[in-house]
N, C-alpha and C. Protein backbone atom coordinates (compact mmCIF):
# COMPACT_ATOMS: atom_id res chain seq x y z
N UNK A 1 0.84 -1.18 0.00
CA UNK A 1 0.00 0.00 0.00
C UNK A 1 0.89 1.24 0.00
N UNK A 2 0.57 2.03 -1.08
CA UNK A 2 1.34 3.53 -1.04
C UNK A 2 0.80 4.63 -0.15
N UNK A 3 1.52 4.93 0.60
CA UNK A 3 1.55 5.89 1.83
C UNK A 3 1.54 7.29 1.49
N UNK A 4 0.63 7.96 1.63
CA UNK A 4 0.40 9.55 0.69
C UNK A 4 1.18 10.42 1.81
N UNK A 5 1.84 11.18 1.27
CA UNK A 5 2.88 12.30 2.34
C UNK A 5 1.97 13.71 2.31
N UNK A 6 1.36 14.10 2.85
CA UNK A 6 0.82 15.13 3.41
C UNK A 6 1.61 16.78 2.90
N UNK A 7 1.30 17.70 2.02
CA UNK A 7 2.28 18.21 1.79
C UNK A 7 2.35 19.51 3.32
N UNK A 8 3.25 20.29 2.61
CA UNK A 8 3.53 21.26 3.76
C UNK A 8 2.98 22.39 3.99
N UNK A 9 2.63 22.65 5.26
CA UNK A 9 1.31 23.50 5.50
C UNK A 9 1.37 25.05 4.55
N UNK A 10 2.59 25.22 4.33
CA UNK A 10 2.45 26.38 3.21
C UNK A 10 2.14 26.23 2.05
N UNK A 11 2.69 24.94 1.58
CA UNK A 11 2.24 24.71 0.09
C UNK A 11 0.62 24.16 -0.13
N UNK A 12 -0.10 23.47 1.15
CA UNK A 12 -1.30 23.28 1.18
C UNK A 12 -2.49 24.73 1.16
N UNK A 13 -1.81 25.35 1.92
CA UNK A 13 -2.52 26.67 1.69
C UNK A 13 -2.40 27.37 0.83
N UNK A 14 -1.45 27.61 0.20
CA UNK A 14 -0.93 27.66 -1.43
C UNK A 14 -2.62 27.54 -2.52
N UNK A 15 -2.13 25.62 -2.16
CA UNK A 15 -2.91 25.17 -3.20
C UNK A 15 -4.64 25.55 -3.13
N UNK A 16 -4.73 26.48 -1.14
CA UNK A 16 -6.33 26.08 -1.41
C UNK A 16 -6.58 27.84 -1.84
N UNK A 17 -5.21 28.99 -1.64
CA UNK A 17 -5.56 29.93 -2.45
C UNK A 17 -5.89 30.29 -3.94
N UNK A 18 -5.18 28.91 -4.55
CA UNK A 18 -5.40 28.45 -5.66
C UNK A 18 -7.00 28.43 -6.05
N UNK A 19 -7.42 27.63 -5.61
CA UNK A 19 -8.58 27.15 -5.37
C UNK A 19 -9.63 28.28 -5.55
N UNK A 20 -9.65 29.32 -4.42
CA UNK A 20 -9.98 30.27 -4.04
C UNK A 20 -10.31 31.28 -5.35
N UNK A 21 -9.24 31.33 -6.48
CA UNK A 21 -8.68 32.33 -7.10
C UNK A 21 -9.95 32.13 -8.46
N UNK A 22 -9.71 30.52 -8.59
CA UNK A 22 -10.78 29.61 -9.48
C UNK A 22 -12.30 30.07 -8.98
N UNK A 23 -12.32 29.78 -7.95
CA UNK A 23 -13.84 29.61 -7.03
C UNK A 23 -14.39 30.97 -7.51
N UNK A 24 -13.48 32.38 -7.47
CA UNK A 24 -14.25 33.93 -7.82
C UNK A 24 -14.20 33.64 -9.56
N UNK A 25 -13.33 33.52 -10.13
CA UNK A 25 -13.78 33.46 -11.42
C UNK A 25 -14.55 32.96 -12.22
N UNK A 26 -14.96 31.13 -11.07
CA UNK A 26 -16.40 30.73 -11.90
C UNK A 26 -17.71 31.33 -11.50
N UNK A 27 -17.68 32.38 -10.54
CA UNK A 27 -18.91 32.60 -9.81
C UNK A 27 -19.09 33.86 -10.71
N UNK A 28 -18.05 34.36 -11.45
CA UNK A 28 -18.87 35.35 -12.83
C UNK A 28 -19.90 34.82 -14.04
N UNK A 29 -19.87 33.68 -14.17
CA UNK A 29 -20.87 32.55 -15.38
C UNK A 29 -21.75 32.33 -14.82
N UNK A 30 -21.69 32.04 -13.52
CA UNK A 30 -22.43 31.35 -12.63
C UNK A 30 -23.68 32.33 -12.00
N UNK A 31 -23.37 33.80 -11.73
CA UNK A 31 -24.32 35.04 -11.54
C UNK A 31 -24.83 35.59 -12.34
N UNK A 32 -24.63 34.99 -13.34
CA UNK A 32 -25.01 35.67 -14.78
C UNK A 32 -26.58 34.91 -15.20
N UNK A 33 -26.34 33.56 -15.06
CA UNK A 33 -27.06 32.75 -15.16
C UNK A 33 -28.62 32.38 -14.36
N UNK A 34 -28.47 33.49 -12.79
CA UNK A 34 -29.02 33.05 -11.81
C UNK A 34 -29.88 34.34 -11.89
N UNK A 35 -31.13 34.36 -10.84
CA UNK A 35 -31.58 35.72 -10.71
C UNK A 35 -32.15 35.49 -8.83
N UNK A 36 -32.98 36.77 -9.21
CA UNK A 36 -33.24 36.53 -7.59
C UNK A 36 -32.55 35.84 -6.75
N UNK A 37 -33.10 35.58 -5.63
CA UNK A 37 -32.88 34.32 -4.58
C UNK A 37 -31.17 33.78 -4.64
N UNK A 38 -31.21 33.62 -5.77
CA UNK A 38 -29.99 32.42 -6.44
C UNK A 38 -29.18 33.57 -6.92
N UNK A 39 -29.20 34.36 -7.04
CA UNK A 39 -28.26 35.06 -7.55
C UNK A 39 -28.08 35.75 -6.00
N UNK A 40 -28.47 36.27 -5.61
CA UNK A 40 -27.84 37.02 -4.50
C UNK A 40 -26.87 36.08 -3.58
N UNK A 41 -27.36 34.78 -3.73
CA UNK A 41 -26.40 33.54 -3.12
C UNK A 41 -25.06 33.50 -3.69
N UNK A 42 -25.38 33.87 -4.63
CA UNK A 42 -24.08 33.55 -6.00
C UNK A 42 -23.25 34.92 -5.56
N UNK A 43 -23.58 35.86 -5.44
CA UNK A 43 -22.77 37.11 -5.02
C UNK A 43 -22.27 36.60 -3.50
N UNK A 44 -22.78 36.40 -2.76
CA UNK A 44 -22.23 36.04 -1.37
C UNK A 44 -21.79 35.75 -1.24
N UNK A 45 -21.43 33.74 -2.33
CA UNK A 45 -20.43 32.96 -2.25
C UNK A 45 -19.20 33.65 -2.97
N UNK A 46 -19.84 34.52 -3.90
CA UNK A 46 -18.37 34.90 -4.31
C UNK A 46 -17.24 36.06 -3.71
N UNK A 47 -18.04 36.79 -2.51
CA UNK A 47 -18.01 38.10 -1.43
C UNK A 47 -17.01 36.74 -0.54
N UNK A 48 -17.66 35.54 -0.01
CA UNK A 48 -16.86 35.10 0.75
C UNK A 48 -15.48 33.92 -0.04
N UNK A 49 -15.40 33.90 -0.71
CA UNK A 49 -14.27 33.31 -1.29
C UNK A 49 -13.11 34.58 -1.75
N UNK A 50 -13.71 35.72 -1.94
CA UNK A 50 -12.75 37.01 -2.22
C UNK A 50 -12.47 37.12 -0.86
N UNK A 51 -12.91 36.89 0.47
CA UNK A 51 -12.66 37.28 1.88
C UNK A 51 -11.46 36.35 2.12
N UNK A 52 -11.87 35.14 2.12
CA UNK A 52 -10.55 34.27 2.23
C UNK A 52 -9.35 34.19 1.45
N UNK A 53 -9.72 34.50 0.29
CA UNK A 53 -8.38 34.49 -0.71
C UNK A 53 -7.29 35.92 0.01
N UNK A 54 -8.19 36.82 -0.43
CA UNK A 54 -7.25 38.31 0.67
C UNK A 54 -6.87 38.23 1.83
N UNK A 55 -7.63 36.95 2.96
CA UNK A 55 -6.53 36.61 4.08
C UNK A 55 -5.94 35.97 4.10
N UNK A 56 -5.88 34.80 2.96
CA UNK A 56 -4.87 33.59 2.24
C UNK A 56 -3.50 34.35 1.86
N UNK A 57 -3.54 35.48 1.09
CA UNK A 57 -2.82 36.31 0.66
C UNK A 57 -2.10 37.26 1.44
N UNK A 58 -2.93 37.72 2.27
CA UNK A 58 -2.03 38.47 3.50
C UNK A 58 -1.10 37.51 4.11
N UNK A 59 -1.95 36.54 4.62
CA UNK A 59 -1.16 34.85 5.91
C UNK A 59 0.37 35.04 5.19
N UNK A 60 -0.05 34.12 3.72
CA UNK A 60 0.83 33.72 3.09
C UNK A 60 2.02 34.90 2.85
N UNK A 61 2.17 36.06 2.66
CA UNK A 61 3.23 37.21 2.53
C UNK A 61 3.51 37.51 3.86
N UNK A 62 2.62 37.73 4.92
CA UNK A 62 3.50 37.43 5.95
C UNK A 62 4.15 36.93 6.95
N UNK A 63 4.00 35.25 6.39
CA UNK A 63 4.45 34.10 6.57
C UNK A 63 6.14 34.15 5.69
N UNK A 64 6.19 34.78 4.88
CA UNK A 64 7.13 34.19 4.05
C UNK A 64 6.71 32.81 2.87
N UNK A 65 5.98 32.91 3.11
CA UNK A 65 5.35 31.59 2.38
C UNK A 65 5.26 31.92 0.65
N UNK A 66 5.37 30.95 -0.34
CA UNK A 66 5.02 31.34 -1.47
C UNK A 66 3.40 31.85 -1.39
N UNK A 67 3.18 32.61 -2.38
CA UNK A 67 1.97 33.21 -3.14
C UNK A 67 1.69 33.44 -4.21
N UNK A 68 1.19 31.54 -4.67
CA UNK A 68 0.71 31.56 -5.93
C UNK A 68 -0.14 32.93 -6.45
N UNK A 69 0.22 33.17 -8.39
CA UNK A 69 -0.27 34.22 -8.77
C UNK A 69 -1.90 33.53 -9.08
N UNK A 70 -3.01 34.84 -9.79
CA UNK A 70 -3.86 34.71 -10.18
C UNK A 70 -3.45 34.40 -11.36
N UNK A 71 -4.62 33.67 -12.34
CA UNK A 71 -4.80 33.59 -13.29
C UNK A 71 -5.37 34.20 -14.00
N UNK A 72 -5.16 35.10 -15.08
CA UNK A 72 -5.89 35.55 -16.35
C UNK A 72 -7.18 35.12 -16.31
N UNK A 73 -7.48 33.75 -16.40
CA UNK A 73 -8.75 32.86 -16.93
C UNK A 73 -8.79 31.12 -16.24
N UNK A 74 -9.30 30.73 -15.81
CA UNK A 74 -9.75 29.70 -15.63
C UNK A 74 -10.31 28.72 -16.59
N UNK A 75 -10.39 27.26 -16.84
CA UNK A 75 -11.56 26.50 -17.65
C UNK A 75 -12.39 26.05 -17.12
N UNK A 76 -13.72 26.60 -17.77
CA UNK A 76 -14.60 25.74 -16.98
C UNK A 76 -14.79 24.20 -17.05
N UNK A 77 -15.52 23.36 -15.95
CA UNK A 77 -15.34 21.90 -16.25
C UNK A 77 -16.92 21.78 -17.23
N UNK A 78 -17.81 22.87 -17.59
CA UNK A 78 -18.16 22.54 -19.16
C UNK A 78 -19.19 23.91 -19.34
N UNK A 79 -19.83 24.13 -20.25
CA UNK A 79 -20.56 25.26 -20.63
C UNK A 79 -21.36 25.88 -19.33
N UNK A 80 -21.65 27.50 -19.27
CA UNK A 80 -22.70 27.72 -18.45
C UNK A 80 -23.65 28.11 -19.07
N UNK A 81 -24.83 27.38 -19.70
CA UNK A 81 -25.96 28.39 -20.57
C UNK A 81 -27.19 28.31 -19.83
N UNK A 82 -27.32 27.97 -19.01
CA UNK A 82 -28.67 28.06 -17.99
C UNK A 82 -28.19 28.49 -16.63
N UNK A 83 -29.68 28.49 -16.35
CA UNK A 83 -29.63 28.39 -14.73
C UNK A 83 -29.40 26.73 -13.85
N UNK A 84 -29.87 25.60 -14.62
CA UNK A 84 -29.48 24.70 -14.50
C UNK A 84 -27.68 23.95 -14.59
N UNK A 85 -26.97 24.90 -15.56
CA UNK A 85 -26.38 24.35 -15.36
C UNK A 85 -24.88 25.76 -14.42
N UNK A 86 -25.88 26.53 -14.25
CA UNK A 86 -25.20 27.45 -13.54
C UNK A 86 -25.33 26.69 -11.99
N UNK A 87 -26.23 26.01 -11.06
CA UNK A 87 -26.65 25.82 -10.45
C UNK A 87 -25.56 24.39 -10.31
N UNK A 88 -25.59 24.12 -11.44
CA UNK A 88 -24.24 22.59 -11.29
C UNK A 88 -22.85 23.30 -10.97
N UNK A 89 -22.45 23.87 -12.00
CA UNK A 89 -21.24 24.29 -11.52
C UNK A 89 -21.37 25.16 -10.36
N UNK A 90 -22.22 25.74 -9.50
CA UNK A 90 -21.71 26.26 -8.32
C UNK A 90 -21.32 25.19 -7.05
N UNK A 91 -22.55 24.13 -7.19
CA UNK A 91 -22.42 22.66 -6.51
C UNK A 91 -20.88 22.66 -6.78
N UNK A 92 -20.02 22.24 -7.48
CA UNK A 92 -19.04 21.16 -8.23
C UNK A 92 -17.76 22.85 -7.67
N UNK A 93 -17.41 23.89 -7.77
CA UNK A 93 -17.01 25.00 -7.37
C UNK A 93 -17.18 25.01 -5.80
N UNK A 94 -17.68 24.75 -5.08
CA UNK A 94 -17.80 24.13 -3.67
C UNK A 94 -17.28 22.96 -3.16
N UNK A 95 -17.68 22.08 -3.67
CA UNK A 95 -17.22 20.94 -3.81
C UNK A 95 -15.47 20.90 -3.87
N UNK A 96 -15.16 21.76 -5.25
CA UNK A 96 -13.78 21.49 -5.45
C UNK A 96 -12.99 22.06 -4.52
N UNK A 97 -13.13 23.32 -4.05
CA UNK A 97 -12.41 24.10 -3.34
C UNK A 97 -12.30 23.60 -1.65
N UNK A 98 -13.25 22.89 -1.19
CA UNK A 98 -13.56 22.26 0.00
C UNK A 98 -12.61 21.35 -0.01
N UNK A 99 -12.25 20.70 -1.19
CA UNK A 99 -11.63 19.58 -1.26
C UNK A 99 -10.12 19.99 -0.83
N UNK A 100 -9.37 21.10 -1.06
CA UNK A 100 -8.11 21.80 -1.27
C UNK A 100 -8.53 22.11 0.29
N UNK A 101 -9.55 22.52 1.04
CA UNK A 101 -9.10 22.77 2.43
C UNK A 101 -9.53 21.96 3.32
N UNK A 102 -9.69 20.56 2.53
CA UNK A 102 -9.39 19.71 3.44
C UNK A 102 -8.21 18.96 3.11
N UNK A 103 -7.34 19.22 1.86
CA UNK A 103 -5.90 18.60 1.86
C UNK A 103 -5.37 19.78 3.11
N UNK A 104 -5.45 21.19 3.30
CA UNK A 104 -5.11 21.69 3.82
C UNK A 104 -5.48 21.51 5.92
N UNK A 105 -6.21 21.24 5.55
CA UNK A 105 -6.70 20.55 7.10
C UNK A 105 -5.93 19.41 7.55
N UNK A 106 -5.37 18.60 6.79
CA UNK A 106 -4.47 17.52 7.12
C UNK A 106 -3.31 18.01 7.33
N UNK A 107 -2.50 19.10 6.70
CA UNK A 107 -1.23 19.64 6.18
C UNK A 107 -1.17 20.70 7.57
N UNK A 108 -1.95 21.25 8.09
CA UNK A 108 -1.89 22.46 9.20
C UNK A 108 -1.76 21.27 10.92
N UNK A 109 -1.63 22.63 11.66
CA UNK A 109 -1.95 22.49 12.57
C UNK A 109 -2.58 23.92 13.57
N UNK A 110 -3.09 23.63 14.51
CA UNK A 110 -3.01 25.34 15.17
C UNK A 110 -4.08 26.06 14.31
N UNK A 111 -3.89 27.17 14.27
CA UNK A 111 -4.69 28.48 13.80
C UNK A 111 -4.74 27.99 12.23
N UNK A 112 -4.26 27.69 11.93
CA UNK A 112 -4.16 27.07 10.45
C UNK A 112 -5.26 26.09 10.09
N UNK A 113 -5.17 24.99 11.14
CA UNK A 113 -5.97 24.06 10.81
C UNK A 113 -7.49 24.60 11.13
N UNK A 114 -7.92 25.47 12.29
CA UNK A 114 -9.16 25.97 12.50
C UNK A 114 -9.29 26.45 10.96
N UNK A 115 -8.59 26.96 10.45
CA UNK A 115 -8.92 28.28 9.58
C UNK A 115 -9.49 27.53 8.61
N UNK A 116 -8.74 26.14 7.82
CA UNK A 116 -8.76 25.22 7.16
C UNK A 116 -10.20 24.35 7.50
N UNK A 117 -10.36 24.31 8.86
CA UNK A 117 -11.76 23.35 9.31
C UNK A 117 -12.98 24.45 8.72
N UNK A 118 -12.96 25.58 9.43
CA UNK A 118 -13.78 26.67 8.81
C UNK A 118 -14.25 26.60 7.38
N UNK A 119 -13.19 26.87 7.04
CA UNK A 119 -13.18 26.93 4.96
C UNK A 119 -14.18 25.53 5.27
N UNK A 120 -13.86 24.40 5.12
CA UNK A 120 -14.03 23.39 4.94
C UNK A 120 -15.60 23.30 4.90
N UNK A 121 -16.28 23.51 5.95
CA UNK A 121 -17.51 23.11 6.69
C UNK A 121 -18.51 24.45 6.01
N UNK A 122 -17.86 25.56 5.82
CA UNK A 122 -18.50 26.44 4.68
C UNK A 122 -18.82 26.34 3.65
N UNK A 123 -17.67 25.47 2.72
CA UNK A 123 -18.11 25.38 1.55
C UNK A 123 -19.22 23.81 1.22
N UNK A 124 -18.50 22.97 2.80
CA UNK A 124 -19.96 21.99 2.58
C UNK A 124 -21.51 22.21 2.70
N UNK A 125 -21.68 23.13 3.69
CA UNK A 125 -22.37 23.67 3.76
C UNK A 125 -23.22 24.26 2.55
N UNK A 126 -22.48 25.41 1.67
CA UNK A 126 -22.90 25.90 0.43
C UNK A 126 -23.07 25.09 -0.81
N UNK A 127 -22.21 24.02 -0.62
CA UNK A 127 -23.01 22.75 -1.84
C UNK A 127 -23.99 22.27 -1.56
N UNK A 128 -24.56 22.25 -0.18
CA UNK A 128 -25.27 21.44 0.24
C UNK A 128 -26.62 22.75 -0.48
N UNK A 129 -26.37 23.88 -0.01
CA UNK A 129 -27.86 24.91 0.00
C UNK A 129 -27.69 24.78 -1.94
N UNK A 130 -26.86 24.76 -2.53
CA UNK A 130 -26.65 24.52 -3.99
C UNK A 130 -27.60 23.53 -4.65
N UNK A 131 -27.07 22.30 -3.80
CA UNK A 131 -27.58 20.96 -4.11
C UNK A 131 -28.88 21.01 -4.06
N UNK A 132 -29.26 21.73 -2.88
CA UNK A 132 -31.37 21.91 -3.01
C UNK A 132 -31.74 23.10 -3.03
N UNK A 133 -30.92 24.01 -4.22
CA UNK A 133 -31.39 24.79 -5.40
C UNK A 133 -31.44 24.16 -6.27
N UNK A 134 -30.61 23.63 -6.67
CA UNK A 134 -30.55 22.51 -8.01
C UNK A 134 -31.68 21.91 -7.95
N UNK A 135 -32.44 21.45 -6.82
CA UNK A 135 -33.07 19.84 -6.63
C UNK A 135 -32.17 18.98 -6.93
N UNK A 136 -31.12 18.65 -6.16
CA UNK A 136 -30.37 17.31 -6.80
C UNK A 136 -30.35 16.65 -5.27
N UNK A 137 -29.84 15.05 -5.43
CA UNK A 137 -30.35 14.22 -4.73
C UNK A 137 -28.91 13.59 -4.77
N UNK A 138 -28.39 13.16 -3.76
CA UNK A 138 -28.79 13.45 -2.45
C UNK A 138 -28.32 14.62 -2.00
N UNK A 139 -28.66 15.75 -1.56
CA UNK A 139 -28.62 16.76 -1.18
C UNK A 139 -27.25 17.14 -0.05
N UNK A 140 -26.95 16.04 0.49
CA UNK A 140 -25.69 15.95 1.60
C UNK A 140 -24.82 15.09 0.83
N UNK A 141 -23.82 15.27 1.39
CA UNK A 141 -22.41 14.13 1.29
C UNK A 141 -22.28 13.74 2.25
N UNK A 142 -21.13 12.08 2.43
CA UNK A 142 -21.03 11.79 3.51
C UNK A 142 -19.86 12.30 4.26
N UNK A 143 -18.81 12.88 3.42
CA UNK A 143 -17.65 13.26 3.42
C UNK A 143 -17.14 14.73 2.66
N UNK A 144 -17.41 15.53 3.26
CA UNK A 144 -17.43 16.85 2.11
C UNK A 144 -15.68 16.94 2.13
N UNK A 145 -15.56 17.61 0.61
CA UNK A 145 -14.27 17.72 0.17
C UNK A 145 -13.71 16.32 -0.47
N UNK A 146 -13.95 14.91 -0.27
CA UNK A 146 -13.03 14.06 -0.02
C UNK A 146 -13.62 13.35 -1.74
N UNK A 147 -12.73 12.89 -2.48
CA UNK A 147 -12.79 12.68 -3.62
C UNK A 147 -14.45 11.52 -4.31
N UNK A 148 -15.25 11.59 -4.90
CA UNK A 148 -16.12 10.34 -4.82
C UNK A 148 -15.56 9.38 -5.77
């Protein structure tokens, strides 16, 4: 059995500012698509992923830590031409980024790891209120973040 090495709490946080950087740029397709109700959700999630990335970004510079750049552009993982499928990719944009702070939840300890549990349980949370906007089934995970 191959033994996975945990990377290092800077480069884990790294990867979930990464994450972060993705998470605001799909939530521009994604608000476009939505109105009311669902759209003001869609601004929120994207108000709180700009909150964490700017304290990801502060931590990380004055940590000494690297600070991955932004990207120009992102790909999406496929078209946004509805509200349906705006409503998928915000699910799957939760999902992904949860996933990066829970590699980062393993990788921390201390103030780090709260910070990391936080992220974590937020963005399960927001797939979950996603998931029954969507109507999709099953509405919970058993394991948020963790690969299916």
């Amino acid at each position: 059995m191959e033994r996975r090495v945990a990377p290092a709490p800077g480069e884990a946080l790294g990867a979930a500012l990464s994450a972060e950087y993705a998470a605001i740029y799909a939530y521009g397709p994604i608000g476009v698509r939505l109105s009311g109700t669902a759209r003001t959700a869609a601004r929120q999630a994207e108000a709180a992923h700009r909150r964490r990335r700017d304290a990801l970004v502060m931590q990380l510079s004055t940590t000494g830590a690297a600070v991955p750049a932004d990207r120009a552009g992102y790909a999406l993982p496929f078209p946004v031409t509805d509200r349906a499928s705006a409503l998928r990719l915000a699910v799957e944009v939760e999902e992904r980024t949860a996933a990066h702070w829970r590699a980062a939840l393993a990788a921390t300890t201390g103030a780090d790891r709260d910070q990391a549990l936080d992220a974590l349980l937020d963005y399960a949370v927001r797939a979950t209120r996603w998931r029954k906007t969507a109507g999709l089934t099953p509405v919970t995970v058993a394991f948020p973040g963790r690969p299916t």
